[in-house]
Protein backbone atom coordinates (compact mmCIF):
# COMPACT_ATOMS: atom_id res chain seq x y z
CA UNK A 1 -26.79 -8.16 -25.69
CA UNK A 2 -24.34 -10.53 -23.57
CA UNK A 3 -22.85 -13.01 -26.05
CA UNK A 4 -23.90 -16.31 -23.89
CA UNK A 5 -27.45 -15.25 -24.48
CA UNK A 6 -29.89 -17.66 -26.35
CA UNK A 7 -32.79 -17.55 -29.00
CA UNK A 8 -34.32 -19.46 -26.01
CA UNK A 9 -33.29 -17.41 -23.11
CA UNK A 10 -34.30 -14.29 -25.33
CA UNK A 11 -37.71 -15.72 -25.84
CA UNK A 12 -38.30 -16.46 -23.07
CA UNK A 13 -37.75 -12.69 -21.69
CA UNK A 14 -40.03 -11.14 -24.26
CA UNK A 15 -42.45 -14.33 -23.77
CA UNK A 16 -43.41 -12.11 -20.10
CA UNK A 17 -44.62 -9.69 -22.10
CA UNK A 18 -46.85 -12.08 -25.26
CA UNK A 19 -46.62 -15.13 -27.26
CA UNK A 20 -43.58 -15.25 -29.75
CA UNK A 21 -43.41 -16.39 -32.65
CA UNK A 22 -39.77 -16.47 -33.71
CA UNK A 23 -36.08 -15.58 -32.07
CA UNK A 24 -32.76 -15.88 -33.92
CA UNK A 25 -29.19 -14.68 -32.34
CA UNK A 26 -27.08 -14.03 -35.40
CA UNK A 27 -23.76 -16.12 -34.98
CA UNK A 28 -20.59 -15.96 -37.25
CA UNK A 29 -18.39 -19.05 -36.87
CA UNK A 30 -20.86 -20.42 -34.36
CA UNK A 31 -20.46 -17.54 -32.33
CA UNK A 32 -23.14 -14.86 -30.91
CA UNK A 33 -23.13 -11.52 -32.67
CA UNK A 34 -24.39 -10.12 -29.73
CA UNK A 35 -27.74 -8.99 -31.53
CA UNK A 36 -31.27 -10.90 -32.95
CA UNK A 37 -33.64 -10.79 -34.12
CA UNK A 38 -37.27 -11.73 -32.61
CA UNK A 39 -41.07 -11.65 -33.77
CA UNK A 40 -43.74 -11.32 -31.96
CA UNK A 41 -47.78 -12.20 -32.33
CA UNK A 42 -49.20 -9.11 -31.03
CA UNK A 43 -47.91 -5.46 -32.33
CA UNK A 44 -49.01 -3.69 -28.95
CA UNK A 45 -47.20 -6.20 -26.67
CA UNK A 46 -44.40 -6.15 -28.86
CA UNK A 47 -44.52 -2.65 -28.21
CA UNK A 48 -44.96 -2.59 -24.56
CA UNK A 49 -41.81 -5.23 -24.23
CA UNK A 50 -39.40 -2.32 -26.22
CA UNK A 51 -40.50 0.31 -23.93
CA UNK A 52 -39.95 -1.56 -21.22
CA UNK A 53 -37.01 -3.84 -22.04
CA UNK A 54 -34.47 -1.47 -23.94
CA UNK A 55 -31.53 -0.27 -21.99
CA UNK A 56 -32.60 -2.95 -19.01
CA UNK A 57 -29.36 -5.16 -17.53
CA UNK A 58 -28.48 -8.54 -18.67
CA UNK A 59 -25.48 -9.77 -16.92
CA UNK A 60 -23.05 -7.17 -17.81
CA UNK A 61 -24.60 -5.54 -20.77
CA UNK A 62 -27.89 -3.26 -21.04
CA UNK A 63 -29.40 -3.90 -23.99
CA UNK A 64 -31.03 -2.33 -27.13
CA UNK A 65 -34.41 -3.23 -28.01
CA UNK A 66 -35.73 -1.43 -30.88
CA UNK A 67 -37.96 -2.55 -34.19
CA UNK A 68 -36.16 -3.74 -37.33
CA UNK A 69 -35.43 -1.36 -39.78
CA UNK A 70 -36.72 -2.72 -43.34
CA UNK A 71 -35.13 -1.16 -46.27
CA UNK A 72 -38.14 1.16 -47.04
CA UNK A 73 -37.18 2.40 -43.16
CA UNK A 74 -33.27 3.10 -44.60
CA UNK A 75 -32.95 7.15 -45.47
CA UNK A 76 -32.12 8.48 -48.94
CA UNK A 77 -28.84 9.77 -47.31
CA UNK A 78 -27.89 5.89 -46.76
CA UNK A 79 -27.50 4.82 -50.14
CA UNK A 80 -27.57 0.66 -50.02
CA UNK A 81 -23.75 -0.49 -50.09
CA UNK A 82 -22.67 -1.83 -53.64
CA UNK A 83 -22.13 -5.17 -54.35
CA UNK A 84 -19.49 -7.07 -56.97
CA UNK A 85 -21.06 -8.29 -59.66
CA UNK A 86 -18.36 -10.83 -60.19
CA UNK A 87 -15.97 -11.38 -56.51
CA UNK A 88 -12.65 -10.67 -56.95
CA UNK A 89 -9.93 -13.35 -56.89
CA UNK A 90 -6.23 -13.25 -55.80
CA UNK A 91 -4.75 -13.12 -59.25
CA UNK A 92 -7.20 -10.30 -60.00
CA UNK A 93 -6.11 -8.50 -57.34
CA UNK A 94 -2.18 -9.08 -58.09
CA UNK A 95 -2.55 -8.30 -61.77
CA UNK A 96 -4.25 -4.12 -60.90
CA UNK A 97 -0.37 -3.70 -58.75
């Protein structure tokens, strides 16, 4: 989605289509992602809005509306990425050359 586009402006879109509960644009550094997240109360209107609203125009960008994926959703063939147990520092970085 365009990267001026707000939590409000977002819920206010979807809001054509049934109440919602919840919108959050996912920022790094204060900055849009250009993607959200948003919930709403009723699973057929929530429905109806996806069908209707993914690849639609917003200012220069059509955009993707699809539901979340939750990690039951992820395929075997994805395994989850590994994380550090412990981060790794400078030094311990310097000290494997």
């Amino acid at each position: 989605m365009p990267y001026h586009v707000t939590s409000e402006g977002i819920m206010q879109l979807f809001g054509l289509f049934g109440p919602v509960l919840s919108s959050k644009i996912m920022t790094e550094n204060g900055k849009s992602k250009g993607f959200g997240f948003l919930e709403m109360e009723d699973d057929e209107q929530a429905q109806k809005a996806i069908k209707i609203l993914d690849g639609s125009p917003i200012a220069d960008r059509n955009i993707v509306v699809k539901p979340a994926e939750t990690q039951e959703d992820l395929s075997p063939a994805q395994p989850p990425k590994k994380l550090h147990k412990r981060p790794r520092t400078f030094q311990s970085l310097w000290q494997k050359q």
